[in-house]
Protein backbone atom coordinates (compact mmCIF):
# COMPACT_ATOMS: atom_id res chain seq x y z
CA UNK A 1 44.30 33.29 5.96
CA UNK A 2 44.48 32.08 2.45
CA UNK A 3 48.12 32.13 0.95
CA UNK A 4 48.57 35.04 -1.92
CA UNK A 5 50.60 34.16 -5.16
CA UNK A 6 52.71 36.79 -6.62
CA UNK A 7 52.94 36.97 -10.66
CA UNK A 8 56.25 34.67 -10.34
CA UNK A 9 54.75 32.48 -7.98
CA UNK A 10 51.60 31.90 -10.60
CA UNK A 11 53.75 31.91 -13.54
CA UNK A 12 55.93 28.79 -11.39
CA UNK A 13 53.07 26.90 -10.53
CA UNK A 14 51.54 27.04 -14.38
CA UNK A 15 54.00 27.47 -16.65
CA UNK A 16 53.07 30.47 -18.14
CA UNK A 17 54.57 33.39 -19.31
CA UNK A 18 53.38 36.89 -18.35
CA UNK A 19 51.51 37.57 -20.65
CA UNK A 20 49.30 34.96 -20.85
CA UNK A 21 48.51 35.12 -17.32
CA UNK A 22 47.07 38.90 -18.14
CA UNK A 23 45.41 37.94 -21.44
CA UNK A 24 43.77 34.88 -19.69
CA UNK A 25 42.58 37.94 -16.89
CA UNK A 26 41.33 39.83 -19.95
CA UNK A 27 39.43 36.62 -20.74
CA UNK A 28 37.96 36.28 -17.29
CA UNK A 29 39.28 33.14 -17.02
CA UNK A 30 41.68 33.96 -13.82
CA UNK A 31 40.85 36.86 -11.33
CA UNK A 32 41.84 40.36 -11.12
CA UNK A 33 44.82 40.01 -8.72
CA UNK A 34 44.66 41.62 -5.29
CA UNK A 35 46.48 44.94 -4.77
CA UNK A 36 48.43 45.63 -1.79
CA UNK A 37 49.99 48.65 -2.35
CA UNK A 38 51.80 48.35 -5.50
CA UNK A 39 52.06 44.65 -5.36
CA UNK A 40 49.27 42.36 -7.15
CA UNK A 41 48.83 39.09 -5.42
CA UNK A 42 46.70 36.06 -6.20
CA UNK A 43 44.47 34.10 -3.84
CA UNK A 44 46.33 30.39 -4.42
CA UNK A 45 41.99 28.95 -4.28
CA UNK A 46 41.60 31.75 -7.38
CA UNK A 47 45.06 30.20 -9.22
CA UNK A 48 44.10 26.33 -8.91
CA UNK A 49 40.14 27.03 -10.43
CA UNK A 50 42.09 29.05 -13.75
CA UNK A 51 44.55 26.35 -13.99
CA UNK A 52 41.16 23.31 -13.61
CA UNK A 53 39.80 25.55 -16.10
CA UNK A 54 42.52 25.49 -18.24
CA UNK A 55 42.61 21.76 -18.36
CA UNK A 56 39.01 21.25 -18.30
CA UNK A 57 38.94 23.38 -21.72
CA UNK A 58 41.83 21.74 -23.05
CA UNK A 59 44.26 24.71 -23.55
CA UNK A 60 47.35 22.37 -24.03
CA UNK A 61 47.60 23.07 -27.37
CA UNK A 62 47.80 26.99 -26.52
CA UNK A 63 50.54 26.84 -24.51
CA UNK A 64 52.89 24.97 -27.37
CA UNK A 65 55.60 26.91 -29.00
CA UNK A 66 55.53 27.95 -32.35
CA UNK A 67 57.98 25.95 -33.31
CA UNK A 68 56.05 22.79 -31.87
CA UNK A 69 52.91 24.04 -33.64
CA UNK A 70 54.44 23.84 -36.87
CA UNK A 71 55.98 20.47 -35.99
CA UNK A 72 52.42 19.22 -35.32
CA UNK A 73 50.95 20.72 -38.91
CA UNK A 74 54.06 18.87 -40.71
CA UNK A 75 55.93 22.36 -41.44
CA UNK A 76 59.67 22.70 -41.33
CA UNK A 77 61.65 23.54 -38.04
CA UNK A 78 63.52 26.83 -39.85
C-alpha cells in the first residue's frame, strides 16, 4: 500500500502554503486528493511528480516572498 500525505504532510515536504497547494490542484498540476471520510489524503507517488514538475518548470521564482521579489527588481524593503 502506497503511503497517503495529509495537507500538512505535503505542505512539510514542499514548502508550500495552503493555498498554493489548492491553486496548483486548480492548475492540474497536483491531483485531486483522496477522500476518506472527511479527510483528503495524497498518494506520496502523486506529491513527488507535482513537486518534479514544479522544478522541471522552474517555479522557484513563484514561491519567493514579496518582499524578496521586490529585492530582486531593485525596489525598497518598506
Amino acid at each position: 500500500m502506497e503511503t497517503l500525505f495529509s495537507v500538512k504532510d505535503v505542505q512539510a515536504v514542499g514548502g508550500f502554503g495552503r493555498s498554493f497547494i489548492y491553486a496548483n490542484i486548480k492548475k492540474g498540476l497536483l491531483a485531486k486528493p483522496i477522500r476518506i471520510g472527511r479527510l483528503s489524503r495524497w498518494k506520496k507517488s502523486d506529491v513527488e511528480a507535482w513537486l518534479n514538475i514544479l522544478i522541471q518548470q522552474g517555479q522557484s521564482d513563484t514561491l519567493r516572498t514579496p518582499k524578496a521579489n521586490q529585492a530582486k527588481q531593485g525596489g525598497k524593503d518598506d
